[in-house]
N, C-alpha and C. Protein backbone atom coordinates (compact mmCIF):
# COMPACT_ATOMS: atom_id res chain seq x y z
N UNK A 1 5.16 -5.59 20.28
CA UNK A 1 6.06 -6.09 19.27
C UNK A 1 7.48 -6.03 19.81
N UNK A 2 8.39 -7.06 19.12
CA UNK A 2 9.76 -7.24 20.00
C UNK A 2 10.70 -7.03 18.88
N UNK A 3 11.28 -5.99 18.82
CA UNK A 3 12.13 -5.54 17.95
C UNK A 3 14.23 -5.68 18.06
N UNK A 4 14.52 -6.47 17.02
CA UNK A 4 15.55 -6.90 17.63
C UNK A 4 16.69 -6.78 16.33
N UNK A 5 17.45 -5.55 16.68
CA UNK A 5 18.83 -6.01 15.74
C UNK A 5 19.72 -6.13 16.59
N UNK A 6 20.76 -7.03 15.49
CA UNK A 6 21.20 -8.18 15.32
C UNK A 6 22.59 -7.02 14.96
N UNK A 7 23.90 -7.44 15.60
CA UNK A 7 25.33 -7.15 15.44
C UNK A 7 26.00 -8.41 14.97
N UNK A 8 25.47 -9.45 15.21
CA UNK A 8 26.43 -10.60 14.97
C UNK A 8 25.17 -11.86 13.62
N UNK A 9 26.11 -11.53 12.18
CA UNK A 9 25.07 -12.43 11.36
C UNK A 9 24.48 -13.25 11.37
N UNK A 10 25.61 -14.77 12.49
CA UNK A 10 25.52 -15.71 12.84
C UNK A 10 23.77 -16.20 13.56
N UNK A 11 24.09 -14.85 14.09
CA UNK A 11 22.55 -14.98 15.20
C UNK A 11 21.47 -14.25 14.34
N UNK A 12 21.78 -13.71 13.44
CA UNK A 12 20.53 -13.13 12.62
C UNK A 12 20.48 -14.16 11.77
N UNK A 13 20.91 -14.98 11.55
CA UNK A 13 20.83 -16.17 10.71
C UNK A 13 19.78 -17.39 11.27
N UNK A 14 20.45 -17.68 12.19
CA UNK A 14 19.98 -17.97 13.63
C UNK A 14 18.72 -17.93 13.48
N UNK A 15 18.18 -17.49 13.74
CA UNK A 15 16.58 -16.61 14.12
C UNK A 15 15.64 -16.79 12.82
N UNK A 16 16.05 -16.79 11.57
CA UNK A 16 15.94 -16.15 10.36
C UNK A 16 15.62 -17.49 9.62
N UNK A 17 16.58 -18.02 9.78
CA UNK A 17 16.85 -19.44 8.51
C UNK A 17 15.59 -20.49 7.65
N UNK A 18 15.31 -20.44 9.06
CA UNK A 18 13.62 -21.42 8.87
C UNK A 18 12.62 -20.84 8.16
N UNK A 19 12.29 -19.98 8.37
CA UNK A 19 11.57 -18.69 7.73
C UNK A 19 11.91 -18.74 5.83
N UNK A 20 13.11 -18.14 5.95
CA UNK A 20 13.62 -17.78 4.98
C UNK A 20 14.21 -19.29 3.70
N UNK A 21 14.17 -19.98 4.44
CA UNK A 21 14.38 -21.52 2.96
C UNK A 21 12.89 -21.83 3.05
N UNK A 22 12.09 -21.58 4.26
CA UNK A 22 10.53 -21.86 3.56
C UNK A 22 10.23 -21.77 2.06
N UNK A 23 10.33 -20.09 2.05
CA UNK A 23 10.17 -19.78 0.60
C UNK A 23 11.30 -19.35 -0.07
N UNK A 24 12.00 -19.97 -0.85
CA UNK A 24 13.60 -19.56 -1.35
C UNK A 24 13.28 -18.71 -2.26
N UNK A 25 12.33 -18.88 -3.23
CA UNK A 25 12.23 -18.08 -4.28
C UNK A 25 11.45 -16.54 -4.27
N UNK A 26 11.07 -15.93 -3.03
CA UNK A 26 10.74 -15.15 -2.42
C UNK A 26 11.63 -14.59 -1.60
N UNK A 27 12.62 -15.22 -0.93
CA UNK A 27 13.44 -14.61 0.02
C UNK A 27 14.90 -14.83 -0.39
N UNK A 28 15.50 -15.77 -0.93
CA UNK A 28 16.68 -16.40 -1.70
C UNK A 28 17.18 -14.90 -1.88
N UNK A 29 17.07 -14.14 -2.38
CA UNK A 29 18.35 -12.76 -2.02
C UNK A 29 18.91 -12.59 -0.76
N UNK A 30 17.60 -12.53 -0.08
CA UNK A 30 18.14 -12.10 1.25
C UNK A 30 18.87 -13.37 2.32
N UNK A 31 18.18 -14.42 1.48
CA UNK A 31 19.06 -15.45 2.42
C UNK A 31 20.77 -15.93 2.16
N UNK A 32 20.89 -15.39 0.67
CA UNK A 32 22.15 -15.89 0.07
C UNK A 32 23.13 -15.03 0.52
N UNK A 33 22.57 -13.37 0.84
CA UNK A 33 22.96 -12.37 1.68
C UNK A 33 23.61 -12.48 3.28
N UNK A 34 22.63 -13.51 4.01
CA UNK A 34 22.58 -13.91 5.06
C UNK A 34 23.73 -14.75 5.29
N UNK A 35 24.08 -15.83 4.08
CA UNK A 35 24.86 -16.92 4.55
C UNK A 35 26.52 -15.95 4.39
N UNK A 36 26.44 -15.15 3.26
CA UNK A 36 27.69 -14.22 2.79
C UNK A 36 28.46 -13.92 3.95
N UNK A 37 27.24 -13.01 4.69
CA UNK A 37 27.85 -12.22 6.18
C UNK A 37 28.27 -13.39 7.10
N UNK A 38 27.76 -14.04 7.24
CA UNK A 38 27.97 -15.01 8.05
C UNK A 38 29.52 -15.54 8.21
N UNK A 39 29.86 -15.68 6.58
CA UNK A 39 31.12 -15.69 6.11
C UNK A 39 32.25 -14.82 6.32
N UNK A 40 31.71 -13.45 6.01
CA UNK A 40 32.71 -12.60 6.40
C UNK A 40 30.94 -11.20 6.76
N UNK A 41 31.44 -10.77 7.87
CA UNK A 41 30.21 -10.14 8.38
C UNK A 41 30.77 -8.73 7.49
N UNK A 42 32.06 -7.74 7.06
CA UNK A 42 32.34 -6.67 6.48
C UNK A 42 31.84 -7.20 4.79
N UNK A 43 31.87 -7.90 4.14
CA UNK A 43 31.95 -8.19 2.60
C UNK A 43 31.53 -7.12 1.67
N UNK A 44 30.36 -6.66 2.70
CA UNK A 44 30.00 -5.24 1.34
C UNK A 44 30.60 -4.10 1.66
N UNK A 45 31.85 -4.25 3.07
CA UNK A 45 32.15 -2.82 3.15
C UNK A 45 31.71 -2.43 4.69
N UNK A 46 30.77 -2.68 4.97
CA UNK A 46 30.48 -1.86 6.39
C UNK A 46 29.23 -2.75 7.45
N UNK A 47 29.21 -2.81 8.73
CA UNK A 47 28.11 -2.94 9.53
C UNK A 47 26.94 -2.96 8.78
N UNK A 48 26.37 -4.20 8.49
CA UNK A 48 25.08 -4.24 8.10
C UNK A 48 23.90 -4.41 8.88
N UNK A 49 22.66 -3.90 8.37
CA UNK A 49 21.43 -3.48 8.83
C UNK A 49 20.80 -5.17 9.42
N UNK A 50 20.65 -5.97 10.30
CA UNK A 50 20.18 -6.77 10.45
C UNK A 50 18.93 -6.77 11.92
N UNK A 51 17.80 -7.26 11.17
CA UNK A 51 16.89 -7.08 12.42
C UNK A 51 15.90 -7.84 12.16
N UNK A 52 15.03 -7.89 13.28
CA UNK A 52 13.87 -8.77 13.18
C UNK A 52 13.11 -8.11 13.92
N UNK A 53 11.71 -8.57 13.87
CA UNK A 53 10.45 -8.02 14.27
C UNK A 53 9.49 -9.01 14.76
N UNK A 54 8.98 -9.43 15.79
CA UNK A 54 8.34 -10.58 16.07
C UNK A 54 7.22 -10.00 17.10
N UNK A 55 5.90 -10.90 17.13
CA UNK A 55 4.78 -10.43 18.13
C UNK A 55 4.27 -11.64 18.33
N UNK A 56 4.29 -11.92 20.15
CA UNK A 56 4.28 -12.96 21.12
C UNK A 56 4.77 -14.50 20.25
N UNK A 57 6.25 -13.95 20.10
CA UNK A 57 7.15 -15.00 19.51
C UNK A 57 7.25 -15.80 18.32
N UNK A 58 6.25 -15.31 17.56
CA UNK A 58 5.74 -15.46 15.89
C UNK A 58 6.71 -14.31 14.93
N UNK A 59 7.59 -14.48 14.67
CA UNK A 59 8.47 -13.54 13.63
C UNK A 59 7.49 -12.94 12.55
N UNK A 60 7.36 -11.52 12.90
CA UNK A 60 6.32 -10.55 11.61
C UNK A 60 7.44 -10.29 10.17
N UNK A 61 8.70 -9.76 10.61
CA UNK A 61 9.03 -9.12 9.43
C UNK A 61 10.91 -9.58 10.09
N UNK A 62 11.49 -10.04 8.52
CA UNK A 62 13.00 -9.71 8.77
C UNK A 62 13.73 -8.34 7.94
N UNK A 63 14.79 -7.85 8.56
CA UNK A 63 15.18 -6.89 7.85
C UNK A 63 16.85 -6.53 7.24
N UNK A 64 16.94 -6.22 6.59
CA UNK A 64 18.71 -6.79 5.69
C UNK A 64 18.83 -5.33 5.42
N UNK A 65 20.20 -4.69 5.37
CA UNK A 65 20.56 -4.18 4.49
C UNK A 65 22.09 -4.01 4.81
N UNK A 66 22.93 -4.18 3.89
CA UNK A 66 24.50 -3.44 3.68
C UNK A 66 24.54 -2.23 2.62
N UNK A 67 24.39 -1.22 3.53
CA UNK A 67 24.77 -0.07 2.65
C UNK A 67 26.33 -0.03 1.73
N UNK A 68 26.25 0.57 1.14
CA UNK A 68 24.71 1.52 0.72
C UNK A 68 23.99 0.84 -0.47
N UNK A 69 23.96 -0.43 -0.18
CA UNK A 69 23.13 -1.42 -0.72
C UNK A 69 21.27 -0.86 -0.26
N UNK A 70 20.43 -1.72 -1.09
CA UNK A 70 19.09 -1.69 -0.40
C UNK A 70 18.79 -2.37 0.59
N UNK A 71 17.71 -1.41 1.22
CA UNK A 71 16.80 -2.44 2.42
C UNK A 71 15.93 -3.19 1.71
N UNK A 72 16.41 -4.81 2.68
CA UNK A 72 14.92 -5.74 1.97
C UNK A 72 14.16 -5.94 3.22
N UNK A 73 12.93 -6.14 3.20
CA UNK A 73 12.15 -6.39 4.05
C UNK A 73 11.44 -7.76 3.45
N UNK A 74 10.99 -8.94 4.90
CA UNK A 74 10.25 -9.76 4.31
C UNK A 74 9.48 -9.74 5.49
N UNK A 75 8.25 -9.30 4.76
CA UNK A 75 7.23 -9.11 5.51
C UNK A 75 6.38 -10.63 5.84
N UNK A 76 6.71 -11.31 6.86
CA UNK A 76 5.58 -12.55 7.08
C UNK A 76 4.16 -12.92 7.34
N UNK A 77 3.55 -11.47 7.47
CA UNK A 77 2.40 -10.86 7.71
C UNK A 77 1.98 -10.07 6.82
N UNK A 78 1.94 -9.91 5.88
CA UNK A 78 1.34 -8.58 5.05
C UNK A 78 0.43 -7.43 5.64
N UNK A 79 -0.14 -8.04 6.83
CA UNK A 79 -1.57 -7.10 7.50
C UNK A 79 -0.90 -6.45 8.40
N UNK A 80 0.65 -6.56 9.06
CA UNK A 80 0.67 -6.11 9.95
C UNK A 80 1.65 -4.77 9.32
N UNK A 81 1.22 -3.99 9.51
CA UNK A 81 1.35 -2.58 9.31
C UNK A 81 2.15 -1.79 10.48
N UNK A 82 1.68 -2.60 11.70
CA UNK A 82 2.67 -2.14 12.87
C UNK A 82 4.11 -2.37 12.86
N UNK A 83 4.23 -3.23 12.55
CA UNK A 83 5.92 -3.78 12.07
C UNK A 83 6.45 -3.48 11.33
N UNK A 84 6.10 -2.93 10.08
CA UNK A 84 6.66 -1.86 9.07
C UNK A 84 6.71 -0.43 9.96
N UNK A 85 6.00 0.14 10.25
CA UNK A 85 5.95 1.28 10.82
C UNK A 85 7.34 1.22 12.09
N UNK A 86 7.41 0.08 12.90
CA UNK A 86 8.26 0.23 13.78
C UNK A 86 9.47 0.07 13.23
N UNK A 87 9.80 -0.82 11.99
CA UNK A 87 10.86 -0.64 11.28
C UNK A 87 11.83 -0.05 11.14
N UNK A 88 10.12 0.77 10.61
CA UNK A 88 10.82 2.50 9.87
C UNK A 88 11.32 3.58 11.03
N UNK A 89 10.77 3.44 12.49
CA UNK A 89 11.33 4.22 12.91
C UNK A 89 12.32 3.83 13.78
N UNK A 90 12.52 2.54 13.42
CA UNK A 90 14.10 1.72 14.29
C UNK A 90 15.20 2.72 13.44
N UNK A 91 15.03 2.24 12.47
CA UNK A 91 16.02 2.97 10.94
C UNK A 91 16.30 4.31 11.02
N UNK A 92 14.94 5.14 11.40
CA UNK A 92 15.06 6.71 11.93
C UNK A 92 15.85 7.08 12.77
N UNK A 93 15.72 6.11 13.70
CA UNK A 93 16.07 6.53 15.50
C UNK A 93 17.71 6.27 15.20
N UNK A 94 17.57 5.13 14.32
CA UNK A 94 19.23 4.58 14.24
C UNK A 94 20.24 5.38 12.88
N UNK A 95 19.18 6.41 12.44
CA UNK A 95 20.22 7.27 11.44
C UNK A 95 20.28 6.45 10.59
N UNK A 96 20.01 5.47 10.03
CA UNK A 96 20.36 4.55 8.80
C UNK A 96 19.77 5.58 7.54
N UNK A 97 20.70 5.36 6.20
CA UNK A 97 20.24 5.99 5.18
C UNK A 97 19.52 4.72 4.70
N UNK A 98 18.40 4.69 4.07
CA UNK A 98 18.22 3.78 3.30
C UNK A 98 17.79 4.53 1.60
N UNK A 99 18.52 3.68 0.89
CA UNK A 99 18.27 4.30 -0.28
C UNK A 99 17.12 4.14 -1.48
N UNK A 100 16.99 2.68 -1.32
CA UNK A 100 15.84 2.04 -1.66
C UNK A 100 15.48 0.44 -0.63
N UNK A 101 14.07 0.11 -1.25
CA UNK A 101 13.59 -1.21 -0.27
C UNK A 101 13.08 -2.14 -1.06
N UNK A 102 13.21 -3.10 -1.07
CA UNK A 102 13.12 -4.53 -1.91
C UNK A 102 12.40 -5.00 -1.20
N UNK A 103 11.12 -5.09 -1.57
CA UNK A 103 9.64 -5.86 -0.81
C UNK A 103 8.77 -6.07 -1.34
N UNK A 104 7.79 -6.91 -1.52
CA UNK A 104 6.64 -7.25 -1.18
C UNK A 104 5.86 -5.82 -2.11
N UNK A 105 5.06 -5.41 -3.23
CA UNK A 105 4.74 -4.07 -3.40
C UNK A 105 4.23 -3.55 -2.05
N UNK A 106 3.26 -3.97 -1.69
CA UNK A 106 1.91 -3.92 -0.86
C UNK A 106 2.74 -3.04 0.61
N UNK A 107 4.09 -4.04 1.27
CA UNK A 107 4.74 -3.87 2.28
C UNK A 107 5.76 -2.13 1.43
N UNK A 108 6.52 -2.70 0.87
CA UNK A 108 7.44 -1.20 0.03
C UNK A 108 6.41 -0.14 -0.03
N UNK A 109 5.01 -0.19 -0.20
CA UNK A 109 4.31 1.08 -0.56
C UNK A 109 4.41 1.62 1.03
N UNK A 110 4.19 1.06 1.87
CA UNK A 110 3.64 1.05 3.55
C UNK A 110 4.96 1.53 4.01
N UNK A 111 6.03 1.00 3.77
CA UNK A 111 7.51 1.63 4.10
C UNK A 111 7.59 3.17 3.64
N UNK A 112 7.64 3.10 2.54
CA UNK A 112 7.65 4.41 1.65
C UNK A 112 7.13 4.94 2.55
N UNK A 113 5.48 5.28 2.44
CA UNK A 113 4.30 6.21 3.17
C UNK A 113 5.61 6.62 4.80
N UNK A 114 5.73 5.51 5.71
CA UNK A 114 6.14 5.60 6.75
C UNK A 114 7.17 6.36 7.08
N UNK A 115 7.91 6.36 6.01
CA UNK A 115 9.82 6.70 5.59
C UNK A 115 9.63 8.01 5.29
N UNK A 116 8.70 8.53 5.00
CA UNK A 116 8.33 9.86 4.26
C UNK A 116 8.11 11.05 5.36
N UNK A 117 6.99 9.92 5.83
CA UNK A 117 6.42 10.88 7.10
C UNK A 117 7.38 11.30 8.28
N UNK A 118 8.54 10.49 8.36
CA UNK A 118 9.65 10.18 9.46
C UNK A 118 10.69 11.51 9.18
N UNK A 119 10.68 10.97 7.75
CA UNK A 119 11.83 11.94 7.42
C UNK A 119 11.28 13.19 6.90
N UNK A 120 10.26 13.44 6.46
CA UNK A 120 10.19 14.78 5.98
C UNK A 120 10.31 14.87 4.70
N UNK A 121 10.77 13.79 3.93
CA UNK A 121 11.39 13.68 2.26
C UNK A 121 10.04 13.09 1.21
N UNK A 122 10.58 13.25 0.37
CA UNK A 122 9.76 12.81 -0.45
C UNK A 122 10.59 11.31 -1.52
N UNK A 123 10.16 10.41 -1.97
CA UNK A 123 11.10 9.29 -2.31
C UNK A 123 10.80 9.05 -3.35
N UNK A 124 10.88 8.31 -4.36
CA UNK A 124 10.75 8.33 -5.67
C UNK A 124 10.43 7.06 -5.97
N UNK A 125 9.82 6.61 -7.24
CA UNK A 125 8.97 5.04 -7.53
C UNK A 125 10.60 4.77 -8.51
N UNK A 126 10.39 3.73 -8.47
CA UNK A 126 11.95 2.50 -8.98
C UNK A 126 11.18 2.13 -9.64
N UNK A 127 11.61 1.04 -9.27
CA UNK A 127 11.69 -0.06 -10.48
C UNK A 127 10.48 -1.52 -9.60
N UNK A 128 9.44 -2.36 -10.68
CA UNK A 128 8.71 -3.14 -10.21
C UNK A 128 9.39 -4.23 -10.89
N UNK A 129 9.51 -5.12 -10.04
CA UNK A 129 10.03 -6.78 -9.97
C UNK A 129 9.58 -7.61 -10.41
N UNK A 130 9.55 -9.06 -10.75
CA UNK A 130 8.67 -9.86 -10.50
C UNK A 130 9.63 -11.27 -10.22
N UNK A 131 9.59 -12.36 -9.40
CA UNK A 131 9.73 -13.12 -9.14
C UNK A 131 9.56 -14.71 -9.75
N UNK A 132 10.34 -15.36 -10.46
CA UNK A 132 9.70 -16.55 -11.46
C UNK A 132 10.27 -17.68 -10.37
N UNK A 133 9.73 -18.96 -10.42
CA UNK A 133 10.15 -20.17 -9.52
C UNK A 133 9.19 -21.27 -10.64
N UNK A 134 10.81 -22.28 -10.94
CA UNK A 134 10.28 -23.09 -11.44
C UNK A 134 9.63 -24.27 -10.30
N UNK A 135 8.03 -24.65 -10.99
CA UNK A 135 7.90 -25.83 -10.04
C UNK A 135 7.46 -26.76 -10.83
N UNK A 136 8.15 -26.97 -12.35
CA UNK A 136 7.71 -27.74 -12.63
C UNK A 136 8.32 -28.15 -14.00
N UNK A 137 9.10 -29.26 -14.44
CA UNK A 137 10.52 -29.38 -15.40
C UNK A 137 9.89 -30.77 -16.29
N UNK A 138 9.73 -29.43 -17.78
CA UNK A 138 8.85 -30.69 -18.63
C UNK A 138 10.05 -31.12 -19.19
N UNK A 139 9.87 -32.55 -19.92
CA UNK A 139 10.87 -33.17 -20.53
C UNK A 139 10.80 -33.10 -21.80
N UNK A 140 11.55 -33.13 -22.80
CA UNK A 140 11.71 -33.04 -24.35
C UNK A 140 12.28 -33.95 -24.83
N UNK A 141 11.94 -34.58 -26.04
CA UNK A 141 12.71 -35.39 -26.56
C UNK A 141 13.40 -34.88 -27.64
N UNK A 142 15.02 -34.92 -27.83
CA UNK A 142 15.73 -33.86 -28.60
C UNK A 142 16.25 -34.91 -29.68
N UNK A 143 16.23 -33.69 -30.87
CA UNK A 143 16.63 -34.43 -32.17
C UNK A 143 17.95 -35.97 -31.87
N UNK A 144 17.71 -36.22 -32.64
CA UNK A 144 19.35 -37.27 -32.64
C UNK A 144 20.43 -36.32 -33.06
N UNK A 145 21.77 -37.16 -32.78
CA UNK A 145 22.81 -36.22 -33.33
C UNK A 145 23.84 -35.99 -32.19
N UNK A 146 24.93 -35.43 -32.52
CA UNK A 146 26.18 -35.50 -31.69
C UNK A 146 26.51 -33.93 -31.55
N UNK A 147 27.05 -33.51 -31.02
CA UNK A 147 28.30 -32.09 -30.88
C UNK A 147 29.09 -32.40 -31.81
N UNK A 148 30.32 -31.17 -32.56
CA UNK A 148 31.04 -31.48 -33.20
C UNK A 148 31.50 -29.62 -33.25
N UNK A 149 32.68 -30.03 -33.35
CA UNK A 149 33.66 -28.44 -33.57
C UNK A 149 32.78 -27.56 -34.89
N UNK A 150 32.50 -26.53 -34.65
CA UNK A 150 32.21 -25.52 -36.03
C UNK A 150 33.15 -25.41 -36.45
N UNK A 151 32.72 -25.00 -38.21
CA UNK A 151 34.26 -25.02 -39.02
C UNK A 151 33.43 -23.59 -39.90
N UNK A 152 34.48 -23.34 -40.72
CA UNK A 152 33.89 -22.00 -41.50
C UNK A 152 32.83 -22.22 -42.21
N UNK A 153 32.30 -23.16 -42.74
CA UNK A 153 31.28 -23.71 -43.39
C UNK A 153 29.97 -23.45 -42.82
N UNK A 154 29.93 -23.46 -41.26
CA UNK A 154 29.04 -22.40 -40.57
C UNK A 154 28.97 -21.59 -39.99
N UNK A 155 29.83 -20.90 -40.67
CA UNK A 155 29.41 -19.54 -40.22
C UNK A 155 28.90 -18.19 -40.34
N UNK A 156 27.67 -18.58 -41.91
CA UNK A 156 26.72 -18.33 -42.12
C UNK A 156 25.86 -18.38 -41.62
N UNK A 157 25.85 -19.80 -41.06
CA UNK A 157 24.56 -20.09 -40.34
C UNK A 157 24.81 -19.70 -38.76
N UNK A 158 25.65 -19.78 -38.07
CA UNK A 158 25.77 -19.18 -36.70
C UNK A 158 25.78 -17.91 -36.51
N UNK A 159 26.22 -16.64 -37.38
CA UNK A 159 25.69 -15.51 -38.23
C UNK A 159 24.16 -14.97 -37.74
N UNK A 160 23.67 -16.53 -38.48
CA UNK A 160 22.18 -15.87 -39.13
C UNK A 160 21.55 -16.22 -37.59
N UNK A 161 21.73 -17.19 -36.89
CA UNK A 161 21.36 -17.51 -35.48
C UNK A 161 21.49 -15.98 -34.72
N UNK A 162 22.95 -15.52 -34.77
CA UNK A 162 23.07 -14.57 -33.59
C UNK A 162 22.49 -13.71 -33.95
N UNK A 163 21.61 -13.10 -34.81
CA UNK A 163 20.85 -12.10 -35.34
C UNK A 163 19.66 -12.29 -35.16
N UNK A 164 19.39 -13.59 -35.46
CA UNK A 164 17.80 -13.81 -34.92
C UNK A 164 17.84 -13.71 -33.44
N UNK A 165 18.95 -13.73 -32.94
CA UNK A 165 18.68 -14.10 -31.49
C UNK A 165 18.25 -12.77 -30.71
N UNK A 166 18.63 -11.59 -31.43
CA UNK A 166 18.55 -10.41 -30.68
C UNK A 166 16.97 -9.38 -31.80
N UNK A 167 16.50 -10.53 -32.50
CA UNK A 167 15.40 -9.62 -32.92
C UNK A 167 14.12 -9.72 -31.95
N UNK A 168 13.45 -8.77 -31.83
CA UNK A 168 12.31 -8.62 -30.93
C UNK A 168 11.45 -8.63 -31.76
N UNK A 169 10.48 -9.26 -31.15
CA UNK A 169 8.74 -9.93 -31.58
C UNK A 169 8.05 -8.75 -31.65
């Protein structure tokens, strides 16, 4: 496996890009992240975590973080377990704190396990995600009728709206 961080965003971008607009709605944090630095490589404050992971020139896993932001990992392999593991001990070797990891469950559980064993610590369960992507934009046909300024006359009824709006089912 060919393990490679990245000092300059440009070139972690570089490397990265194709990959990463494949699936926007899967990776789109980390890529909107990507274009940021690119922009100004300090923005969150400090040297960010940029790396890649590739085996016989097939990219396994990319890796992001600006502390003391989270690590994201996008794992392109889910099976490969070696590339998480080497990750984790790039991150070790390199003193990086990481505080939490934004992945994949399957890949974040495999980090964790790895991160644990490295460091000696024990880490704690967050928070579970989920990811929505529209692929598909139905059309409606909407009442007739115009916009028009509210006047006090509704504002009974815009009232009774913002109240329904915050009742739970």
């Amino acid at each position: 496996m060919e393990y490679i961080e990245y000092q300059d965003p440009k070139a972690f971008l570089s490397a990265t890009q194709f990959v990463l607009e494949e699936n926007e709605a899967l990776h789109g944090l980390m890529f909107g992240i990507s274009l940021r630095l690119v922009e100004n490589p300090f923005h969150y404050g400090t040297q960010p975590y940029l790396a890649t992971i590739a085996s016989r020139r097939k990219l396994e896993l990319i890796a992001l973080m600006t502390p003391p932001y989270k690590l994201q990992i996008a794992s392109l392999n889910n099976k490969s377990t070696q590339a998480i593991d080497l990750l984790a001990s790039e991150l070790h070797k390199g003193d990086w704190h990481v505080p939490t990891v934004i992945a994949v469950e399957e890949i974040a559980k495999h980090f964790e396990s790895e991160w644990n064993r490295l460091t000696g610590r024990q880490s704690e369960y967050g928070m579970r995600q989920r990811i929505y992507e529209l692929r598909v934009v139905e059309h409606h046909d909407y009442p007739s009728g115009s916009f028009r300024q509210a006047t006090m006359d509704d504002l009974n009824c815009a009232a009774m709206w913002e109240n329904s709006f915050h009742v739970t089912w």
